[in-house]
Protein backbone atom coordinates (compact mmCIF):
# COMPACT_ATOMS: atom_id res chain seq x y z
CA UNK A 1 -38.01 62.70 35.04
CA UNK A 2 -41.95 63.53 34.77
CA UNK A 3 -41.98 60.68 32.35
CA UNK A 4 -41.34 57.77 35.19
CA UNK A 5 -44.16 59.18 36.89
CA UNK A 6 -46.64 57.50 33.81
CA UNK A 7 -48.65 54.63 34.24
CA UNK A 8 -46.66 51.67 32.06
CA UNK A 9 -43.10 53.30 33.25
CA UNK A 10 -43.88 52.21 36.91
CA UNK A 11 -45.32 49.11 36.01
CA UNK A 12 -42.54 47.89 34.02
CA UNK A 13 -40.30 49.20 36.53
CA UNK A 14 -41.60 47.23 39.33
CA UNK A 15 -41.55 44.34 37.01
CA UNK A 16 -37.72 44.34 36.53
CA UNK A 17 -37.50 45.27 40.23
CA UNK A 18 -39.18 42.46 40.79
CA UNK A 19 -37.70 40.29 38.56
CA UNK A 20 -33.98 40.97 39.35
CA UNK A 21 -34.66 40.07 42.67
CA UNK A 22 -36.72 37.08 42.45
CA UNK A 23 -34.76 35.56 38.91
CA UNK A 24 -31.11 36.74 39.64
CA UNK A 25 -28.48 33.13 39.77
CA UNK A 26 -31.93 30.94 40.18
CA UNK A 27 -30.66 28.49 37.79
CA UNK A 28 -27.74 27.92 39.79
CA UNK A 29 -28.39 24.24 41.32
CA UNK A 30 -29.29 23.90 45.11
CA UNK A 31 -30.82 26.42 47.15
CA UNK A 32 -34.37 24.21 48.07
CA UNK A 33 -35.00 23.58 51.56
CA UNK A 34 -36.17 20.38 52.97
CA UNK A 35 -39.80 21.33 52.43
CA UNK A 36 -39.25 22.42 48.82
CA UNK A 37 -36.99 19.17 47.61
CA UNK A 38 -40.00 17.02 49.16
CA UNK A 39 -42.34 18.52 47.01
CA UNK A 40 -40.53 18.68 44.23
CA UNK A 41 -39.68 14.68 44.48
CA UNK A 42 -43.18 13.90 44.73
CA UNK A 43 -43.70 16.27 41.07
CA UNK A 44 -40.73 14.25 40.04
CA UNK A 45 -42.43 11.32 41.19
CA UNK A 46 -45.97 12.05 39.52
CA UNK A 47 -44.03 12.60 36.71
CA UNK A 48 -42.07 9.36 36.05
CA UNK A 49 -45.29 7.17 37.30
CA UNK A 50 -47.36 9.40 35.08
CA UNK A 51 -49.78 9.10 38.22
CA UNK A 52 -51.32 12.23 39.31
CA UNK A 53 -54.16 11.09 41.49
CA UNK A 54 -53.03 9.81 44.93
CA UNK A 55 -49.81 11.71 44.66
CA UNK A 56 -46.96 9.42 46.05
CA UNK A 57 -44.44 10.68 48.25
CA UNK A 58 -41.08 8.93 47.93
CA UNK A 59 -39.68 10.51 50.71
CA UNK A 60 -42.45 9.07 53.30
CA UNK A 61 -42.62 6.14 51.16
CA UNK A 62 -46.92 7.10 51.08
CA UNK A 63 -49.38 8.96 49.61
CA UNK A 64 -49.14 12.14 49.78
CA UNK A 65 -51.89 14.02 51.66
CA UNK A 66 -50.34 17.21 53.03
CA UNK A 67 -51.38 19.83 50.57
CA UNK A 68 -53.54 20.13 47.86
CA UNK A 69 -51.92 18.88 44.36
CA UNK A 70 -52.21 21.85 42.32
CA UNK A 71 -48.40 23.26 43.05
CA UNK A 72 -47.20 19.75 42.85
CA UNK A 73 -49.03 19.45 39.09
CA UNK A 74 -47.58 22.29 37.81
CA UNK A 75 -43.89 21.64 39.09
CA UNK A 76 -44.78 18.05 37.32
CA UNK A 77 -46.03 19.82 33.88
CA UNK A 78 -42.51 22.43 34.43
CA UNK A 79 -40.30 19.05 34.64
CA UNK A 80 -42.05 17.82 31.46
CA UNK A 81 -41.24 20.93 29.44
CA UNK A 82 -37.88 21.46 31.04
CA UNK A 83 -36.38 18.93 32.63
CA UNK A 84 -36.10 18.07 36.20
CA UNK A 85 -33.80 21.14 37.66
CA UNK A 86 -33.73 23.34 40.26
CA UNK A 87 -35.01 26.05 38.18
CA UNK A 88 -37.85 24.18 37.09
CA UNK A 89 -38.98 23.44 40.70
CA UNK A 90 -38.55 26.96 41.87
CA UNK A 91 -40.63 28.41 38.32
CA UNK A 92 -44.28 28.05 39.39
CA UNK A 93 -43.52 29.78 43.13
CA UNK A 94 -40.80 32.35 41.03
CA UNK A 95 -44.01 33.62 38.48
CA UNK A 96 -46.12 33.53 41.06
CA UNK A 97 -43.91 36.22 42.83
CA UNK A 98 -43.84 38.47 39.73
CA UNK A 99 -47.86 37.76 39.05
CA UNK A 100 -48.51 38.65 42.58
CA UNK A 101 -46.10 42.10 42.05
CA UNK A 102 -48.49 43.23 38.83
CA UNK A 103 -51.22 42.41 40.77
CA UNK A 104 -50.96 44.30 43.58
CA UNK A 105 -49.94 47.84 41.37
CA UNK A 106 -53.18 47.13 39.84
CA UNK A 107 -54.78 46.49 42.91
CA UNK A 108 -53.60 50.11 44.30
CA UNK A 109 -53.82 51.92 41.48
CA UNK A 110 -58.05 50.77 41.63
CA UNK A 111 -58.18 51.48 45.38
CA UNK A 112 -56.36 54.90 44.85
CA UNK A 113 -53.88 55.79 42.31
CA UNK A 114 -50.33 54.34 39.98
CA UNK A 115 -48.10 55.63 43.27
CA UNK A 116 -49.60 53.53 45.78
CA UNK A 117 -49.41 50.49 43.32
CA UNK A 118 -45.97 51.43 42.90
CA UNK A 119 -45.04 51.61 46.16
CA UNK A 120 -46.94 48.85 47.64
CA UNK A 121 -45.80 46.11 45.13
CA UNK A 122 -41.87 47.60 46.49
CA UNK A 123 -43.33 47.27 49.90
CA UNK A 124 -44.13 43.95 49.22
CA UNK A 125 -41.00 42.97 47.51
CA UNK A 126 -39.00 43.68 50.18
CA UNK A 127 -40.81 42.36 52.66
CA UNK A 128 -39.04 39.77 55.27
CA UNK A 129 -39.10 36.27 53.42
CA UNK A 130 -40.89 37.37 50.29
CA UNK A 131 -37.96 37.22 47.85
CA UNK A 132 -36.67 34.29 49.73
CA UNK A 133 -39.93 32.00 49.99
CA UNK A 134 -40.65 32.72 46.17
CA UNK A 135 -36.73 31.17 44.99
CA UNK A 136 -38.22 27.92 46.58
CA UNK A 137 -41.01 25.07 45.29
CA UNK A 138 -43.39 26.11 48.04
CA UNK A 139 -47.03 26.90 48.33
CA UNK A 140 -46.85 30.32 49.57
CA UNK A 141 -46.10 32.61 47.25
CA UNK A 142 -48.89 31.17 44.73
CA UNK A 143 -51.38 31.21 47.49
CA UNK A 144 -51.03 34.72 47.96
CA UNK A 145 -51.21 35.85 44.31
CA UNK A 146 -55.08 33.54 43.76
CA UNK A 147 -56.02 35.41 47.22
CA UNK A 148 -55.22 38.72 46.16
CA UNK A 149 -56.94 38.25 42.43
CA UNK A 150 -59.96 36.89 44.95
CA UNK A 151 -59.47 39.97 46.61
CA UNK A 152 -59.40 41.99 43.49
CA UNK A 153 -62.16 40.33 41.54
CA UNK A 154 -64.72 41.07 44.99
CA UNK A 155 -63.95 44.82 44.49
CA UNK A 156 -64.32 44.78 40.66
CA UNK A 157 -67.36 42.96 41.20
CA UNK A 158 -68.64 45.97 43.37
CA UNK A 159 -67.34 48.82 41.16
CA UNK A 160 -68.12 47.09 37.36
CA UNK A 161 -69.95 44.20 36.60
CA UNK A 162 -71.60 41.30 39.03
CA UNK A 163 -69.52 38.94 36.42
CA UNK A 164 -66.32 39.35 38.53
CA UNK A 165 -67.83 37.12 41.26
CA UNK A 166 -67.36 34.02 38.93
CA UNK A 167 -63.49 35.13 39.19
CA UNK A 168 -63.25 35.51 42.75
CA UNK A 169 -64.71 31.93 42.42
CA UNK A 170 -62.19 30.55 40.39
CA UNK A 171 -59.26 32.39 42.27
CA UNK A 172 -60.61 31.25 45.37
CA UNK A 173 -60.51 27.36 44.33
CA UNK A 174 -57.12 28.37 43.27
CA UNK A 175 -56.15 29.24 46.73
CA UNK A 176 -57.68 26.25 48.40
CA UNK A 177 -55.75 23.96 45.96
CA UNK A 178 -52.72 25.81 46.09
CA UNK A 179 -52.69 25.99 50.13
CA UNK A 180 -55.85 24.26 51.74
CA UNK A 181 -56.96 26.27 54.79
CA UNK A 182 -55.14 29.33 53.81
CA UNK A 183 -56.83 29.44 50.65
CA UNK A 184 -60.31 29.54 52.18
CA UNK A 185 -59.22 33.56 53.04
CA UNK A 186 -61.18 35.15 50.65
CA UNK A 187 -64.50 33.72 51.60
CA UNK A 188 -63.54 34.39 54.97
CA UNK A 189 -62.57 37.82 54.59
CA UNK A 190 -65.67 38.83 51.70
CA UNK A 191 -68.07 37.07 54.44
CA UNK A 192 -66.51 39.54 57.49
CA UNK A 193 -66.51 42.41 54.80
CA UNK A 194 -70.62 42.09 54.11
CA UNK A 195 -71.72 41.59 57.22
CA UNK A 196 -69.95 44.39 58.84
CA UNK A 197 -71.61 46.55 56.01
CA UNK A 198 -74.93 44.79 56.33
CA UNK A 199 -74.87 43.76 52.79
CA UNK A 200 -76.75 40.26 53.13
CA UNK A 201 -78.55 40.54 49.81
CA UNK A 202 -75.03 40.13 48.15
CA UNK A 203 -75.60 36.54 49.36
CA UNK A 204 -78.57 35.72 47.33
CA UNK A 205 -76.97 37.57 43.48
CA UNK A 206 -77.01 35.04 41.32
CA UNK A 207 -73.59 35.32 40.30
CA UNK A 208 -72.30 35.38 43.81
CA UNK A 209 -74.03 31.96 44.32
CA UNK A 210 -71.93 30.74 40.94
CA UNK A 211 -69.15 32.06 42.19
CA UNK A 212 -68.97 29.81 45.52
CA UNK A 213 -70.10 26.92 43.12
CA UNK A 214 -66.81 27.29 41.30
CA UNK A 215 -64.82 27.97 44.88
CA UNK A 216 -66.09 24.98 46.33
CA UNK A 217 -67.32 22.63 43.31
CA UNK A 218 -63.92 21.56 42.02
CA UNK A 219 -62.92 20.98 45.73
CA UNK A 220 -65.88 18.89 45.84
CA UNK A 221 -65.05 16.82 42.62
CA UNK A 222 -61.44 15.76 44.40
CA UNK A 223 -63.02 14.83 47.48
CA UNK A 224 -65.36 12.59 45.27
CA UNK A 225 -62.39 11.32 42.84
CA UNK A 226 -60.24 10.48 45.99
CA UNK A 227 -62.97 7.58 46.76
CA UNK A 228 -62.81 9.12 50.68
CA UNK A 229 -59.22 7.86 51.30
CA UNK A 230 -56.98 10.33 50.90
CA UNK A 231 -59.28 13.09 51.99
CA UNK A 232 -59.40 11.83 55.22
CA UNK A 233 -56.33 12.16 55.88
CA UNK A 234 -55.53 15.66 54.55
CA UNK A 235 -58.38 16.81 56.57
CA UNK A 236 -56.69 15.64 59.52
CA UNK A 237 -52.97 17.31 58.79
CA UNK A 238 -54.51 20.77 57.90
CA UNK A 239 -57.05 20.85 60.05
CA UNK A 240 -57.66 18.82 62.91
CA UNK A 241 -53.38 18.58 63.27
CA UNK A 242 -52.99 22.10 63.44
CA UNK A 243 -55.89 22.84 66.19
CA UNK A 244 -54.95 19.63 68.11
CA UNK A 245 -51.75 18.15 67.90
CA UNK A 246 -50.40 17.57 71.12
CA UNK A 247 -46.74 18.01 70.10
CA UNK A 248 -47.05 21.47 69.47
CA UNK A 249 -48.33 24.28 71.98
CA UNK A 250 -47.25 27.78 70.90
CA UNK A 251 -48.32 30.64 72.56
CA UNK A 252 -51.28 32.12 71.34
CA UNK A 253 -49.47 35.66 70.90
CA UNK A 254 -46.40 33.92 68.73
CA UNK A 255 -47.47 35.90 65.67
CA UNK A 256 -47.91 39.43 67.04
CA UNK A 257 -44.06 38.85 68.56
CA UNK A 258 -43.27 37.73 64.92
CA UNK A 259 -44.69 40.60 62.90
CA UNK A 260 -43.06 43.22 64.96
CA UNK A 261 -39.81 41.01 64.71
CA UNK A 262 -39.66 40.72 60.95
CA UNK A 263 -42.17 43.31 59.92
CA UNK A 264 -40.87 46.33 61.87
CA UNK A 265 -39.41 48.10 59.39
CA UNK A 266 -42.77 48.27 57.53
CA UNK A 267 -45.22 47.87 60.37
CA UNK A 268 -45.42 51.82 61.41
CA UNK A 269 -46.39 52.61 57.21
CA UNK A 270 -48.89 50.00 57.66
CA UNK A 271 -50.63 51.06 60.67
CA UNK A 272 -50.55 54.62 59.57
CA UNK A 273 -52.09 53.22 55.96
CA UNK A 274 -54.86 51.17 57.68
CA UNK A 275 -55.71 54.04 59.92
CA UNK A 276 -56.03 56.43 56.62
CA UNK A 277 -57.67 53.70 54.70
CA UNK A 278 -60.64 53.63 57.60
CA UNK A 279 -60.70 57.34 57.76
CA UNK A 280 -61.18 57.72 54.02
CA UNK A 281 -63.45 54.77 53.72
CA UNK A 282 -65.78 56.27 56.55
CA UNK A 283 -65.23 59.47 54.82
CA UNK A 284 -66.08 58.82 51.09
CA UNK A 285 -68.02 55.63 52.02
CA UNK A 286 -65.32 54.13 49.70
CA UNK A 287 -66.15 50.89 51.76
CA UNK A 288 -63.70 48.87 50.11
CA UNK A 289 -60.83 50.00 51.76
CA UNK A 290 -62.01 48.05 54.68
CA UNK A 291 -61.07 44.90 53.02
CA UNK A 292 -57.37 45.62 53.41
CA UNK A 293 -57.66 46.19 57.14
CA UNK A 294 -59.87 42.71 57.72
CA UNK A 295 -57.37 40.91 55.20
CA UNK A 296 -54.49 42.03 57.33
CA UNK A 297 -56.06 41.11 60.42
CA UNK A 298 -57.62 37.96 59.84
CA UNK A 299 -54.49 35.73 59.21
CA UNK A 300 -53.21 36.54 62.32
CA UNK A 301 -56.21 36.00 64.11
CA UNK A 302 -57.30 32.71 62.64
CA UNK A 303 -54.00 31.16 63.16
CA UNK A 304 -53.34 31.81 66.61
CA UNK A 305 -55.99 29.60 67.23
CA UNK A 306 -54.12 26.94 66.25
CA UNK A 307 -51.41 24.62 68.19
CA UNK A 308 -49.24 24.60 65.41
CA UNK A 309 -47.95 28.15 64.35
CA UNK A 310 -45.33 29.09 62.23
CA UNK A 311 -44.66 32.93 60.86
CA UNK A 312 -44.93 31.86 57.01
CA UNK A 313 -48.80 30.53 57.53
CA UNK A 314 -49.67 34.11 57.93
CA UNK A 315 -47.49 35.30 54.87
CA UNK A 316 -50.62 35.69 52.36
CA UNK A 317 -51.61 38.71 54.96
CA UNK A 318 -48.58 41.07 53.99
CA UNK A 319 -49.61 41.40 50.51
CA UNK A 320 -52.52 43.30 52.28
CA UNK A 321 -49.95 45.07 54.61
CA UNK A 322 -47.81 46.24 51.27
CA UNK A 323 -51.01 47.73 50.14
CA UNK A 324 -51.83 49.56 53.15
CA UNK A 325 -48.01 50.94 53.19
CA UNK A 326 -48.38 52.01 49.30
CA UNK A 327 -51.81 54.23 51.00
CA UNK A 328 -49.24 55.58 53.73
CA UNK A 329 -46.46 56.11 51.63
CA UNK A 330 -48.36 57.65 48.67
CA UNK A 331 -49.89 60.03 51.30
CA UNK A 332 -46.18 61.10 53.24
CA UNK A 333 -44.19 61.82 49.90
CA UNK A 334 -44.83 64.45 47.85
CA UNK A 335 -44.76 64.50 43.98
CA UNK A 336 -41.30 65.32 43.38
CA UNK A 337 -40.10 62.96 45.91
CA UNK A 338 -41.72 59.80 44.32
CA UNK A 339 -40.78 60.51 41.22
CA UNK A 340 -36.77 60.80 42.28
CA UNK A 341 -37.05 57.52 44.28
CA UNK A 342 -38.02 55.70 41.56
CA UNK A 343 -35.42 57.29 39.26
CA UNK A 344 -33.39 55.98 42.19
CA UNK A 345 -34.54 52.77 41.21
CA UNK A 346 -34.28 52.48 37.94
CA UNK A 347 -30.92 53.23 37.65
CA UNK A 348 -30.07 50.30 40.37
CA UNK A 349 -31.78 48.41 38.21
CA UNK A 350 -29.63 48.89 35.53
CA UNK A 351 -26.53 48.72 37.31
CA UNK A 352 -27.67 45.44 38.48
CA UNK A 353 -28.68 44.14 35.26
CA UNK A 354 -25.08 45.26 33.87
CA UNK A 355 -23.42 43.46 37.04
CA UNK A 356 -25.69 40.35 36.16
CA UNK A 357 -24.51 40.39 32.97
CA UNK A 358 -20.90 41.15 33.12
CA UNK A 359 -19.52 39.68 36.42
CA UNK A 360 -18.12 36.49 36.39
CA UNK A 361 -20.32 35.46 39.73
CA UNK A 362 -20.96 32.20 40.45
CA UNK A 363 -23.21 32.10 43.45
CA UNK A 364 -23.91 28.89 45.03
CA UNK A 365 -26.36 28.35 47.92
CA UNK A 366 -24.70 25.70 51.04
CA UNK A 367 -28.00 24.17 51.83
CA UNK A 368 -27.57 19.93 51.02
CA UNK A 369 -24.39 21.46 48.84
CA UNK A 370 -22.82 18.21 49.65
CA UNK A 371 -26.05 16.36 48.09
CA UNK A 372 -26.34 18.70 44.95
CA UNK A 373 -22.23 17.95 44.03
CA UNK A 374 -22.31 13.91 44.46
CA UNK A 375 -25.78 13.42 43.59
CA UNK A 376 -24.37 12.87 39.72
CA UNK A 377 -21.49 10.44 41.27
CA UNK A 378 -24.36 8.76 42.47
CA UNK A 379 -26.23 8.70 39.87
CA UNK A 380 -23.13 7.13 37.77
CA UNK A 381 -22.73 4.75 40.48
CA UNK A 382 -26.49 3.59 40.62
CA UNK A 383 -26.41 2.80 36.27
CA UNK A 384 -23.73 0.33 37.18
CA UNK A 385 -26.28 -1.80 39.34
CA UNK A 386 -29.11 -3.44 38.15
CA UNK A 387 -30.68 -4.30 42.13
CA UNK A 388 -29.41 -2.69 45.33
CA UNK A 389 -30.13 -1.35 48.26
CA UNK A 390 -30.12 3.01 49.15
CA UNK A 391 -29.44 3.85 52.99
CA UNK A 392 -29.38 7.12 53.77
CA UNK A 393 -28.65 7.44 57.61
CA UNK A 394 -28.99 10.80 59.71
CA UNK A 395 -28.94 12.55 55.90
CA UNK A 396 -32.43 14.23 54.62
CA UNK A 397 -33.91 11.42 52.02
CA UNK A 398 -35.89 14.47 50.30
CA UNK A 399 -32.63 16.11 49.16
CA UNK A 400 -31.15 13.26 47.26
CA UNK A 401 -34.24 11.82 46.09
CA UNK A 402 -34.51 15.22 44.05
CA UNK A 403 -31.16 15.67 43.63
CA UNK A 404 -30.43 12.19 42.46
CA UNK A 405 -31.82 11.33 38.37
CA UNK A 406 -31.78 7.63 39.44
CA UNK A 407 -33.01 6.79 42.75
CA UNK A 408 -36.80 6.87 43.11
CA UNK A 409 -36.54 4.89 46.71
CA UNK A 410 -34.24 5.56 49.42
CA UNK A 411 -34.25 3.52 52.74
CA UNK A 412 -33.94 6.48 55.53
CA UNK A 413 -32.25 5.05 58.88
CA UNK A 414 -31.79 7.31 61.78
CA UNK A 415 -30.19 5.34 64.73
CA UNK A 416 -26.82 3.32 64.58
CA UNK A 417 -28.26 0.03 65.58
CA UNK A 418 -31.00 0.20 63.35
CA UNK A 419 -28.26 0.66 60.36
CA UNK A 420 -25.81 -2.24 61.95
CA UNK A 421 -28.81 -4.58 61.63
CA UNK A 422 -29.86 -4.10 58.43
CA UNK A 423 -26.27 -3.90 56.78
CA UNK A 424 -25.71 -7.41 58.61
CA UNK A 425 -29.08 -8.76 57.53
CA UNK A 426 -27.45 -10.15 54.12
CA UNK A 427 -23.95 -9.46 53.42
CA UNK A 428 -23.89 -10.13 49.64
CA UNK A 429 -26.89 -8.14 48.97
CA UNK A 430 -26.06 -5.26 47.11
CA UNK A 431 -26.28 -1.58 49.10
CA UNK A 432 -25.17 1.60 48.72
CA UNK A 433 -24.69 4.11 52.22
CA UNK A 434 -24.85 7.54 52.50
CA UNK A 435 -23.71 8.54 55.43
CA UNK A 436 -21.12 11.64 57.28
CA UNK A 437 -17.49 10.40 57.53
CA UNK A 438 -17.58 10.49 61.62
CA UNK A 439 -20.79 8.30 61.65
CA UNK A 440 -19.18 5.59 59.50
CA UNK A 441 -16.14 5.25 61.71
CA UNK A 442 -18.42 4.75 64.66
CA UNK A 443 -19.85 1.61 63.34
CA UNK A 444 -18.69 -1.84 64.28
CA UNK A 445 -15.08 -2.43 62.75
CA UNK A 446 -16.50 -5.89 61.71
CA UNK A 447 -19.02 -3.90 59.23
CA UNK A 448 -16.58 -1.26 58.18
CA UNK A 449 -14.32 -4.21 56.79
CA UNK A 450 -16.83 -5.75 54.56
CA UNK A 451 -17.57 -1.88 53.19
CA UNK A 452 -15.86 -0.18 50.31
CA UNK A 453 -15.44 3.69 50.25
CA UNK A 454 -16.06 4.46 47.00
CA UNK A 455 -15.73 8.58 46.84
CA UNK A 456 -16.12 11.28 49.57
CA UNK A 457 -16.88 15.06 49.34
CA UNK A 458 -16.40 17.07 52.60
CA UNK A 459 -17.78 14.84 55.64
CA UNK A 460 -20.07 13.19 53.36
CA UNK A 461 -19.31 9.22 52.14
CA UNK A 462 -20.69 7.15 49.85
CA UNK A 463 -20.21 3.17 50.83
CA UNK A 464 -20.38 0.56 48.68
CA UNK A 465 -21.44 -3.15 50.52
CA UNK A 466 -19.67 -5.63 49.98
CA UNK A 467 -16.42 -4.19 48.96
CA UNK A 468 -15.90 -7.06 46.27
CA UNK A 469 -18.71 -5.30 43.98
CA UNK A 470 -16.86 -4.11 40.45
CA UNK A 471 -18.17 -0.33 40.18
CA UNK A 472 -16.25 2.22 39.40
CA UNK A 473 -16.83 5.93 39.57
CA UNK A 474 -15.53 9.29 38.91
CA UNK A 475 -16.53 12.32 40.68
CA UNK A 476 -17.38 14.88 38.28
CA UNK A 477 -14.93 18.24 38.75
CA UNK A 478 -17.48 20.63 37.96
């Protein structure tokens, strides 16, 4: 088994690690959370207006300020090559995952040797949320991956050539435009890192100086393209909204409570790692090493400071933590040890692969199930009408506005008399409702006359108004 143990062996077998985990039924449609289906509607959207400046959001019938676009243009350009599909909105956060997996065995094996790689980029892996946040069309997993190549390009800067700062610029900018204030970590944590040290002449290299030109100079160029109107507003969501907004007051200590909730398993290997990581680095003055320890600190820290808190805003940090537990773990096993456990693992992997292949599974996820099997009803229904009306009432607009081929405007109604006037407003207008069974039956019997029930699945209806329209639809069996 001496053979695992070489450099490309582990590599490729954290890679299909990696890849079963993140990959495995993703094609399968459904599975996006509410966050996920907005963003992917406003890609969608980009992509049918063929307008990528001032992003639209459909769902908040606006522009779209909340993030940076750069995960939203990519999900666009996947749609283009693809198709619009669950896959295809998952694909940038999915390769980000298995980027980010490479990455970090690279990043151990520099810091110490192939076995910490190895056994961080598990670590990491199987770290609470990892493999669930990267199946989704989220900013989180590619975040992480431009901080750690930040992270990485800072320490090859050190140990090779002065030309790796022009990197950690570009992966910086990355960051910021894949996650805003999160991506501003690695200038954070490389400022922390050289003052500690009392390394201010790193400030004045030249190539350090280019290298915050290209973190901050494209962010620059947007602010200037956006004309100052939809700048303003993003500054205010992730910024001012998360120190300030008054309809959120978490306590300070929320993210200590959640790392040794979902990170306990880990948390002792990463302690013990950053406490041998400071030892050696005092030791062999390999000074580096103290980049882990401020990197896993200072998400946690800088976020508590915020009104607003929620555990996956500090999720960039455990790529940091997976690299401290690859130093711990690479320390506690010996030789013949690591080498079995990942003989261990490669023959999971191949009994997975084998299952993959030769099981007749058909895994389906239940979030908006109801919306991913009549959104092509809908869709069938919608051809049939030249001009109408789509109500969605107490139902989340983001889901079927992905979901959905046709619709590209929804009208979202949340209280019953809200939805009793407007379906009264004009009576031969045509209008479509989507709306739960129970909720229909509670409206006004002289409104549920005029409506036609034109196909339910579940508790879910969709209502055609007036009944007298000539549509006719089937609901697809598969």
């Amino acid at each position: 088994m001496a053979e695992i143990a070489k450099k490309d062996n582990l590599l490729i077998l954290l890679l299909g690690m990696a890849a079963i985990l993140i990959f495995s039924y993703s094609w399968v449609p459904g599975g996006l959370d509410t966050d996920s289906c907005n963003y992917a509607a406003v890609a969608k959207e980009a992509l049918r207006t063929n307008s990528w400046l001032g992003l639209y959001d459909p769902v908040y019938q606006g522009v779209f300020y909340y993030h940076f676009p750069l995960c939203i243009w990519i999900t666009g350009f996947f749609f283009k090559i693809l198709g619009v599909s669950t896959f295809a909105a998952k694909l940038f956060s999915m390769l980000s995952a298995l980027a980010l997996t490479a990455a970090i065995f690279y990043f151990g094996k520099l810091l110490k040797n192939q076995w910490t790689g190895f056994f961080a980029g598990a670590v990491f892996m199987l770290t609470n949320h990892i493999v669930r946040l990267s199946r989704q069309c989220r900013m989180d997993l590619p975040v992480t991956l431009f901080i750690t190549l930040a992270i990485l390009s800072f320490i090859l800067a050190q140990r090779r050539s002065k030309k790796y700062y022009l990197l950690f610029g570009l992966s910086t900018s990355l960051a910021i435009f894949s996650k805003d204030i999160s991506g501003l970590a690695p200038l954070a944590i490389v400022f922390v890192y050289l003052v500690l040290l009392g390394r201010f002449k790193e400030f004045f290299r030249p190539f350090f100086i280019l290298g915050l030109l290209l973190a901050i100079g494209p962010v620059l160029l947007w602010i200037w393209l956006d004309k100052n109107t939809l700048f303003s507003r993003w500054w205010g969501w992730n910024f001012l909204h998360l120190m300030k907004s008054p309809g959120f007051n978490v306590p300070w200590h929320y993210y200590i409570t959640a790392i040794i909730n979902k990170y306990f398993y880990f948390l002792p290997l990463a302690v013990y790692g950053g406490y041998l990581a400071v030892k050696e680095a005092k030791r062999n003055k390999d000074h580096e090493l103290y980049l882990l320890v401020i990197w896993a600190l200072i998400f946690p820290a800088a976020f508590s400071f915020g009104r607003q808190k929620l555990h996956y805003f500090i999720l960039p940090m455990y790529a940091a933590t997976a690299l401290l537990a690859g130093i711990a773990l690479d320390h506690l096993l010996k030789e013949g040890l690591k080498t079995k456990i990942a003989a261990g693992i490669k023959f999971i992997l191949i009994a997975a692969s084998l299952a993959l292949l030769c099981l007749p599974l058909n895994i389906r996820s239940k979030r908006f199930a109801e919306t991913v099997r009549m959104s092509p009803a809908i869709d069938l229904l919608l051809r049939q009408l030249p001009e109408y009306d789509f109500i969605v009432y107490r139902q989340d607009s983001a889901a079927i506005l992905f979901y959905s081929q046709e619709l590209t405007r929804v009208k979202h109604i949340d209280t019953r008399e809200r939805l009793e006037e407007s379906l009264k407003a004009d009576l031969l207008k045509p209008r479509i409702l989507y709306i739960r069974e129970e909720d229909f039956f509670e409206l006004e019997p002289s409104l549920t006359r005029q409506c036609r029930v034109i196909f339910k699945y579940r508790d879910r209806m969709i209502i055609a108004l007036p009944k007298e329209l000539n549509i006719t639809v089937i609901l697809p069996d598969n």
